[in-house]
PDB file of N, CA and C in Angstrom:
ATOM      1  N   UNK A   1     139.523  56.098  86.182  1.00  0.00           N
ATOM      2  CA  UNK A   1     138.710  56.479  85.039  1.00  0.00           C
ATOM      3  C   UNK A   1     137.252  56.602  85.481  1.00  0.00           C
ATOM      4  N   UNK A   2     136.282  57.731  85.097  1.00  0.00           N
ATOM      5  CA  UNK A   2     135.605  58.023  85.236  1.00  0.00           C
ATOM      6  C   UNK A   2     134.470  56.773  84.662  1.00  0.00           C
ATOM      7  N   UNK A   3     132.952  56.460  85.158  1.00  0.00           N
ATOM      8  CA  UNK A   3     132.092  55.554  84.584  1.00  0.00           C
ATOM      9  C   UNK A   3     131.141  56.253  83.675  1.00  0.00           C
ATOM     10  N   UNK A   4     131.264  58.004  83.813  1.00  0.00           N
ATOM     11  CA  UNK A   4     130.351  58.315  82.964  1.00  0.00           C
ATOM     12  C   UNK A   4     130.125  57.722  81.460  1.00  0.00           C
ATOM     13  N   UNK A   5     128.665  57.697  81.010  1.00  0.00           N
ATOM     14  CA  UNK A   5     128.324  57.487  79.642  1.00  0.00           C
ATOM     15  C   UNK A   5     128.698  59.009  78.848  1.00  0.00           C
ATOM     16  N   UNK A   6     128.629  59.107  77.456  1.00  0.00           N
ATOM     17  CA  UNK A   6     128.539  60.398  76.661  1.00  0.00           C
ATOM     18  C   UNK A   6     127.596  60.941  77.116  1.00  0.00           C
ATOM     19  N   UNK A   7     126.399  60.019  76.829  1.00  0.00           N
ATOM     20  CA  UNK A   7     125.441  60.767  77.374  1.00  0.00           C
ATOM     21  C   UNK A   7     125.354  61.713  78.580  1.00  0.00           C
ATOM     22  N   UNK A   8     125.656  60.796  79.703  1.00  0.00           N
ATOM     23  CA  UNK A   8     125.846  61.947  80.829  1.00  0.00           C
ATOM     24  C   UNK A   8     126.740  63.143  80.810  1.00  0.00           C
ATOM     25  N   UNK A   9     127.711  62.712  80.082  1.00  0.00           N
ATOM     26  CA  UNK A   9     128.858  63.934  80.090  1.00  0.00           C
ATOM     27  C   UNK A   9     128.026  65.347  79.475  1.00  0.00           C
ATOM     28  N   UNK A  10     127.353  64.335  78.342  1.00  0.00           N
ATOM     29  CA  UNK A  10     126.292  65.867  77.338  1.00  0.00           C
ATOM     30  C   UNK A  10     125.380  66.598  78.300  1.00  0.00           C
ATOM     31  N   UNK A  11     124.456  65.992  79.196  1.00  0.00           N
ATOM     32  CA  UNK A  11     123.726  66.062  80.000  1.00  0.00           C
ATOM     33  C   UNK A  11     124.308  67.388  81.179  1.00  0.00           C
ATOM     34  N   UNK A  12     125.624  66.904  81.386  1.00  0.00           N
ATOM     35  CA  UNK A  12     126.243  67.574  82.721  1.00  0.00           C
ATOM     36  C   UNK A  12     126.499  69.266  82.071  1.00  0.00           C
ATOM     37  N   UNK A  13     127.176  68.931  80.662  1.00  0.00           N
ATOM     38  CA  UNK A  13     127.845  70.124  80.267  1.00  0.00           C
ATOM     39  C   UNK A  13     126.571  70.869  79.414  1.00  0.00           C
ATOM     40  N   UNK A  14     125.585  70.321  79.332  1.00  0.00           N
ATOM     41  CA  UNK A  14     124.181  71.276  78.787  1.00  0.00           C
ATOM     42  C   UNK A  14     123.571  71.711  80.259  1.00  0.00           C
ATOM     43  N   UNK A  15     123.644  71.186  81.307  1.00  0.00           N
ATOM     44  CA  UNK A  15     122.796  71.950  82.681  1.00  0.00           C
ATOM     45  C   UNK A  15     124.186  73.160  82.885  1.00  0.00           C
ATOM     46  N   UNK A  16     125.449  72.692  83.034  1.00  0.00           N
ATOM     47  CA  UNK A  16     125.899  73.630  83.148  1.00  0.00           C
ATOM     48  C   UNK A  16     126.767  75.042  82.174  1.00  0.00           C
ATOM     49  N   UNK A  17     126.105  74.885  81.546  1.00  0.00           N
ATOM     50  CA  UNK A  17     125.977  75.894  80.373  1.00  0.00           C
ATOM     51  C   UNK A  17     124.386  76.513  79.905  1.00  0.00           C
ATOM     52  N   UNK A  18     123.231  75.963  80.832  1.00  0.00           N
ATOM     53  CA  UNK A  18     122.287  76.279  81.264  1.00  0.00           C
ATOM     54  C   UNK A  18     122.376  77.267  82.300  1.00  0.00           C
ATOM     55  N   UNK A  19     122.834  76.940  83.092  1.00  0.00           N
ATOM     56  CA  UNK A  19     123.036  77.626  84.887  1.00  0.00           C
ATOM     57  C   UNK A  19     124.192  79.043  84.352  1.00  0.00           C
ATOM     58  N   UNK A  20     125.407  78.665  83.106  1.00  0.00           N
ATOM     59  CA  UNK A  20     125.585  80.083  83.487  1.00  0.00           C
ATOM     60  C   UNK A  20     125.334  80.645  82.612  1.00  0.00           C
ATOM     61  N   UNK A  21     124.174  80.368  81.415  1.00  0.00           N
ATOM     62  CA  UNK A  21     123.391  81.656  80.954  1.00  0.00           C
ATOM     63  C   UNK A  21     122.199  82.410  81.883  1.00  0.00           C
ATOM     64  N   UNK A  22     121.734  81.208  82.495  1.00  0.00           N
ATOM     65  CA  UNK A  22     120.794  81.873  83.804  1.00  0.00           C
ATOM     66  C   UNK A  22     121.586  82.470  84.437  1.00  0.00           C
ATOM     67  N   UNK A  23     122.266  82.914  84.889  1.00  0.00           N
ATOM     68  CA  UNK A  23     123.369  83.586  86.055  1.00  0.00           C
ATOM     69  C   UNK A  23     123.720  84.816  85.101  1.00  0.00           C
ATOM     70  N   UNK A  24     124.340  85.000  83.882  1.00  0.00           N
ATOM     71  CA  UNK A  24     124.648  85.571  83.040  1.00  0.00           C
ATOM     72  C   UNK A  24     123.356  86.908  82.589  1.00  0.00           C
ATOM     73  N   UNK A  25     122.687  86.220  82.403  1.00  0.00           N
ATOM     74  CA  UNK A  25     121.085  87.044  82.076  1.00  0.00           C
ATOM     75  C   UNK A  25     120.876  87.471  83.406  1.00  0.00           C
ATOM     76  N   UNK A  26     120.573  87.003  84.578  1.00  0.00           N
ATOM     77  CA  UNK A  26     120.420  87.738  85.690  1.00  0.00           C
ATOM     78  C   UNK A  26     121.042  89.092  86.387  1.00  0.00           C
ATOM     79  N   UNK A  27     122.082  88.597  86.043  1.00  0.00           N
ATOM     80  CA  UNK A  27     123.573  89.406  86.099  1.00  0.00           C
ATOM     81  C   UNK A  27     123.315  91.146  85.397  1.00  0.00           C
ATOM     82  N   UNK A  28     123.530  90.563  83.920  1.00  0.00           N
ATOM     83  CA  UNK A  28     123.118  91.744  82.903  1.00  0.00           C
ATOM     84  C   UNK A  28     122.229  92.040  82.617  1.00  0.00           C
ATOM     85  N   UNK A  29     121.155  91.441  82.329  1.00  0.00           N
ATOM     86  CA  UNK A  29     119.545  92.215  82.239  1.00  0.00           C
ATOM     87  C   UNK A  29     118.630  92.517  83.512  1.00  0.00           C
ATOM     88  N   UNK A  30     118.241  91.178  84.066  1.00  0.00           N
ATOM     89  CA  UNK A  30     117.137  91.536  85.245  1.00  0.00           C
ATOM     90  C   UNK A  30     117.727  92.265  86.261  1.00  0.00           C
ATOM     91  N   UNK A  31     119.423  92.280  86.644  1.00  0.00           N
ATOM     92  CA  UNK A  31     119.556  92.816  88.209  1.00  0.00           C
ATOM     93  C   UNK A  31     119.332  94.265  87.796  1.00  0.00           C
ATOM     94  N   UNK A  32     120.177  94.787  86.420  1.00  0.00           N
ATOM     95  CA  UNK A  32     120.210  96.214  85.808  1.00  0.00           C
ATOM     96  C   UNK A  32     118.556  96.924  85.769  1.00  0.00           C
ATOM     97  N   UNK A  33     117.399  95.656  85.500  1.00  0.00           N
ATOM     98  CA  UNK A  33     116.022  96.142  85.240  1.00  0.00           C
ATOM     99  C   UNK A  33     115.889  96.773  86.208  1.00  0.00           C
ATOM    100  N   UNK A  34     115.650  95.670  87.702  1.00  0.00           N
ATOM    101  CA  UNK A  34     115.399  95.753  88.909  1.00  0.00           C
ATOM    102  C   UNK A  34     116.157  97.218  89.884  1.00  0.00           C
ATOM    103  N   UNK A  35     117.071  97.275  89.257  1.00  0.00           N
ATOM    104  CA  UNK A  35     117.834  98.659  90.311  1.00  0.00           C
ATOM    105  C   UNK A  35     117.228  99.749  89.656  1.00  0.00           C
ATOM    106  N   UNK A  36     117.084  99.621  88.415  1.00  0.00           N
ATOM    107  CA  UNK A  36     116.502 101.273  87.309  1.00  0.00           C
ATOM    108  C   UNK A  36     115.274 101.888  88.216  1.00  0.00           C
ATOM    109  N   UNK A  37     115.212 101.233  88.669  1.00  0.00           N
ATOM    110  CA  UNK A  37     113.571 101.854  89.335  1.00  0.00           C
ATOM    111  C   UNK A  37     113.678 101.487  90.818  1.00  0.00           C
ATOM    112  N   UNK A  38     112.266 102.567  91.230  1.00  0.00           N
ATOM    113  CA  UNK A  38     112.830 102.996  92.671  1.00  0.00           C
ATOM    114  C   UNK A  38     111.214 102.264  93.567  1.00  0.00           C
ATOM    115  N   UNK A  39     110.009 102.024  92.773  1.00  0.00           N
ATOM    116  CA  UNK A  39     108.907 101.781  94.004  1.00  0.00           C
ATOM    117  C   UNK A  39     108.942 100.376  93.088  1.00  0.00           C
ATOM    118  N   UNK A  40     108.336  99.522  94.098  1.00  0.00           N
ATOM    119  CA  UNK A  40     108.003  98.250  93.787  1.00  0.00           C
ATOM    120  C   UNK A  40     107.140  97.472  92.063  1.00  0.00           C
ATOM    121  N   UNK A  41     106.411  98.318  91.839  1.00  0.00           N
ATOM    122  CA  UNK A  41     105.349  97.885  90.960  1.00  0.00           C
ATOM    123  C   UNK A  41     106.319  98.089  89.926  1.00  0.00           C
ATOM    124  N   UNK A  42     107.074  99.148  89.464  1.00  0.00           N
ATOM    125  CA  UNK A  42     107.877  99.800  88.383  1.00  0.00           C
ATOM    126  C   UNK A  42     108.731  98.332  88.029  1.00  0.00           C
ATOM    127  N   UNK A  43     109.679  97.594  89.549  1.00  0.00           N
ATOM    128  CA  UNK A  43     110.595  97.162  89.496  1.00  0.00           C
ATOM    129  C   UNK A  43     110.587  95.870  88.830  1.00  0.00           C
ATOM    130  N   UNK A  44     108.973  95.480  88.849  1.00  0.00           N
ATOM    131  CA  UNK A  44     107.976  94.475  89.028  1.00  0.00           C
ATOM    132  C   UNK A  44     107.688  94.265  87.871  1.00  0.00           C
ATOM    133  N   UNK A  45     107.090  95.221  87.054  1.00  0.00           N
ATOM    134  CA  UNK A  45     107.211  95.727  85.681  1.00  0.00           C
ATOM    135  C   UNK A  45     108.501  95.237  84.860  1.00  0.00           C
ATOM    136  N   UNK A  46     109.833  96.092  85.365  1.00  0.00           N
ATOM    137  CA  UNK A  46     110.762  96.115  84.385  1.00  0.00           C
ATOM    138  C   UNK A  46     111.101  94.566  84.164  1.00  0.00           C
ATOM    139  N   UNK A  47     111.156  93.421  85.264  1.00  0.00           N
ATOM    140  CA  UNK A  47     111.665  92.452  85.599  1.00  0.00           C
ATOM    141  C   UNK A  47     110.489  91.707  85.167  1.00  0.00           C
ATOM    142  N   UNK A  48     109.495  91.787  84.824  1.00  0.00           N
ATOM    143  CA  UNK A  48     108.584  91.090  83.664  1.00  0.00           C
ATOM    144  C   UNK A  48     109.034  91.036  82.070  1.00  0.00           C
ATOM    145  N   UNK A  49     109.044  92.477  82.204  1.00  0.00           N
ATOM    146  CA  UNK A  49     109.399  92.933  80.582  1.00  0.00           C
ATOM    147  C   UNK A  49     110.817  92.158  80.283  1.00  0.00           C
ATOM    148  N   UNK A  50     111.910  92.227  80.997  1.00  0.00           N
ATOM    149  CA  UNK A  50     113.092  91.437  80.782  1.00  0.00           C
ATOM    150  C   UNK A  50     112.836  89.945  80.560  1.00  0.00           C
ATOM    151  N   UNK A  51     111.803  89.444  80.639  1.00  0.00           N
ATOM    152  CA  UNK A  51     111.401  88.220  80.249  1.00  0.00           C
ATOM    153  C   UNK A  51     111.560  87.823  78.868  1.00  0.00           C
ATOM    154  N   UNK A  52     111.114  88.829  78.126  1.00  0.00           N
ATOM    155  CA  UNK A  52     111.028  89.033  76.973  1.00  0.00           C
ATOM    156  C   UNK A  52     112.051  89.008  76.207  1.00  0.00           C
ATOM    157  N   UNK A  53     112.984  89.548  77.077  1.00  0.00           N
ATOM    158  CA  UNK A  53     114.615  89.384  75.923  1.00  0.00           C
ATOM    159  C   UNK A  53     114.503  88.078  76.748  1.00  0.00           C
ATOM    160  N   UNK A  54     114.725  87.409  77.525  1.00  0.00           N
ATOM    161  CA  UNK A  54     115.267  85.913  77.846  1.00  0.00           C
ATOM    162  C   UNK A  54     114.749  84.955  76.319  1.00  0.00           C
ATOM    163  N   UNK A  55     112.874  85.415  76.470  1.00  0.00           N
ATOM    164  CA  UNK A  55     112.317  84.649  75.823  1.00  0.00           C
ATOM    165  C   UNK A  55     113.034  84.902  74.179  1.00  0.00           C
ATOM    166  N   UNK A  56     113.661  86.211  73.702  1.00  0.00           N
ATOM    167  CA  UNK A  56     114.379  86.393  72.556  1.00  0.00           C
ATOM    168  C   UNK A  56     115.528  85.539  72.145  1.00  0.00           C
ATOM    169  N   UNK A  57     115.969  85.511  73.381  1.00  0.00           N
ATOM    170  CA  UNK A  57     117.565  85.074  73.368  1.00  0.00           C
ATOM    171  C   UNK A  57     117.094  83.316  73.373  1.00  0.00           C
ATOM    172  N   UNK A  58     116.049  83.024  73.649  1.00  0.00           N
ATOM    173  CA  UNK A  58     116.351  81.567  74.107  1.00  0.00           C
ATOM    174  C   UNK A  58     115.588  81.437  72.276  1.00  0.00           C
ATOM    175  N   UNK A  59     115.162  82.025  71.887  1.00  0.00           N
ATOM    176  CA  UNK A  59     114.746  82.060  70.444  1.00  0.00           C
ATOM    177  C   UNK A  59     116.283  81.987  69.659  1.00  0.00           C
ATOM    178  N   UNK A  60     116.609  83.091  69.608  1.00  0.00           N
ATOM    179  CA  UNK A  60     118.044  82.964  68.779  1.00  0.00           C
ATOM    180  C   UNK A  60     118.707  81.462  68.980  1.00  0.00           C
ATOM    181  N   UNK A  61     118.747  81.293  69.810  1.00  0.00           N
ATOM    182  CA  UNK A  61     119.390  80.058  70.338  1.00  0.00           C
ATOM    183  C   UNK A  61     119.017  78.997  69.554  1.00  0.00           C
ATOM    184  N   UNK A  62     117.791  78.361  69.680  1.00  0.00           N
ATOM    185  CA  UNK A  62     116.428  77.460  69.128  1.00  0.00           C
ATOM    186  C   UNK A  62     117.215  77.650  67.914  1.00  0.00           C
ATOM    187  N   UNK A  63     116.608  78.648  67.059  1.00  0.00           N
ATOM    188  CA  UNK A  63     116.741  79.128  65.797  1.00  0.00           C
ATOM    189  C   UNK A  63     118.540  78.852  65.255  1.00  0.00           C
ATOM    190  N   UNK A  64     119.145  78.934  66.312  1.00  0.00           N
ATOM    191  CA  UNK A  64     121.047  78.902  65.541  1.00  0.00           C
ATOM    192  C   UNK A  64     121.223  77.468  65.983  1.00  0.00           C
ATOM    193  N   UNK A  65     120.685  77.197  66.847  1.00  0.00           N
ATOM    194  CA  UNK A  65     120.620  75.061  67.176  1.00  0.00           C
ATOM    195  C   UNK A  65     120.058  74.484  65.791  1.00  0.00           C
ATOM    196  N   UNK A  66     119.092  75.192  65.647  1.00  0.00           N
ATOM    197  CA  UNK A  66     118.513  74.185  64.500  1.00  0.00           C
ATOM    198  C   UNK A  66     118.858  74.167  63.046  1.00  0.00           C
ATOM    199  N   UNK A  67     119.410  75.599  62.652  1.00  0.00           N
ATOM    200  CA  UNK A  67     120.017  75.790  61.339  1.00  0.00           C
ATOM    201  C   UNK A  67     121.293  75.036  61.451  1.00  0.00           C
ATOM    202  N   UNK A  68     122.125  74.895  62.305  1.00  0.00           N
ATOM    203  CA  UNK A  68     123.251  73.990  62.502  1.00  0.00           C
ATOM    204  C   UNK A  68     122.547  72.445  61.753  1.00  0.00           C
ATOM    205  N   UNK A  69     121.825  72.311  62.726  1.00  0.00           N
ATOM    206  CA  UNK A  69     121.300  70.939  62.124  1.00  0.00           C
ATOM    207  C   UNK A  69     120.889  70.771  60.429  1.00  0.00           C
ATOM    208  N   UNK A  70     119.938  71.699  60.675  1.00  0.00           N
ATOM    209  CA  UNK A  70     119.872  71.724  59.136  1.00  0.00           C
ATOM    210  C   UNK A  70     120.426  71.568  58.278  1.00  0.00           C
ATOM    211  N   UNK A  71     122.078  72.685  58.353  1.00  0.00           N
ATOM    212  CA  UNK A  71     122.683  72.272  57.341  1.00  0.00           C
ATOM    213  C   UNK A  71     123.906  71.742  57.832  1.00  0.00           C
ATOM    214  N   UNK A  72     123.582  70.940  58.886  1.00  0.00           N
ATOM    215  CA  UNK A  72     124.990  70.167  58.707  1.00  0.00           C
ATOM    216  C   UNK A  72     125.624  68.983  57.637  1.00  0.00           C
ATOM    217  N   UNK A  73     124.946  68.905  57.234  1.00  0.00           N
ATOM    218  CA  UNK A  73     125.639  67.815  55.905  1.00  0.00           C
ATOM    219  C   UNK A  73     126.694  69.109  55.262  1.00  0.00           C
ATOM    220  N   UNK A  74     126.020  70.082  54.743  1.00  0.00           N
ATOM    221  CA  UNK A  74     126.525  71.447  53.882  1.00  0.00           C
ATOM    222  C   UNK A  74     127.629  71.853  54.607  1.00  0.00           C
ATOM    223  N   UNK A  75     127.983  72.004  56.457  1.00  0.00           N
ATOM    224  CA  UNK A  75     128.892  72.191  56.584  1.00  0.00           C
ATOM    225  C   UNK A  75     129.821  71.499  56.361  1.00  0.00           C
ATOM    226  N   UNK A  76     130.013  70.029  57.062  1.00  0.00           N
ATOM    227  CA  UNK A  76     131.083  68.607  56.860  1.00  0.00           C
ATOM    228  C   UNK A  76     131.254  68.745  55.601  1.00  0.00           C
ATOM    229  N   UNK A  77     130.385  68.917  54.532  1.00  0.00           N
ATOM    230  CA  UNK A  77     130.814  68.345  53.169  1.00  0.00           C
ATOM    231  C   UNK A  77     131.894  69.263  52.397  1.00  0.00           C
ATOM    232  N   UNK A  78     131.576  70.712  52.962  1.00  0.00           N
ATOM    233  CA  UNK A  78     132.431  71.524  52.358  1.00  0.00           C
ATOM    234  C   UNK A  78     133.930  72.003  53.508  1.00  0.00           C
ATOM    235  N   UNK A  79     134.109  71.499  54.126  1.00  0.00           N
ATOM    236  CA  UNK A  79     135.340  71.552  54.894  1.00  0.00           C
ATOM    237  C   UNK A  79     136.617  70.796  54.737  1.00  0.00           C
TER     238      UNK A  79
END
């Protein structure tokens, strides 16, 4: 039997569900930015601007984490 706490288990399975949205986003947005274009500065550019959806997506996220919370009494109570 394993000694982990919950805690750690939460810990392990939030870095790695961290690592493969980073991998995931790299994958589909920045590598796709980075090939669209052909001289350096452009590539440099696009792979800035893709920041921007990360910074979106890690918004949605924030934003659907916290309405969970919010109404979680409203969900449990009505299930």
């Amino acid at each position: 039997m394993s000694n982990l706490s919950n805690q750690s288990v939460t810990y392990i399975v939030g870095v790695g569900c961290g690592l493969i949205a980073l991998i995931a986003f790299v994958w589909l947005i920045a590598r796709p930015a980075w090939t669209s274009y052909s001289t350096v500065p452009q590539r440099l550019a696009a792979a800035f601007l893709s920041l921007y959806v990360l910074a979106a997506f890690i918004g949605l996220g924030v934003g659907g984490g916290l309405a969970i919370v919010w109404f979680w009494d409203r969900i449990t109570s009505s299930v």
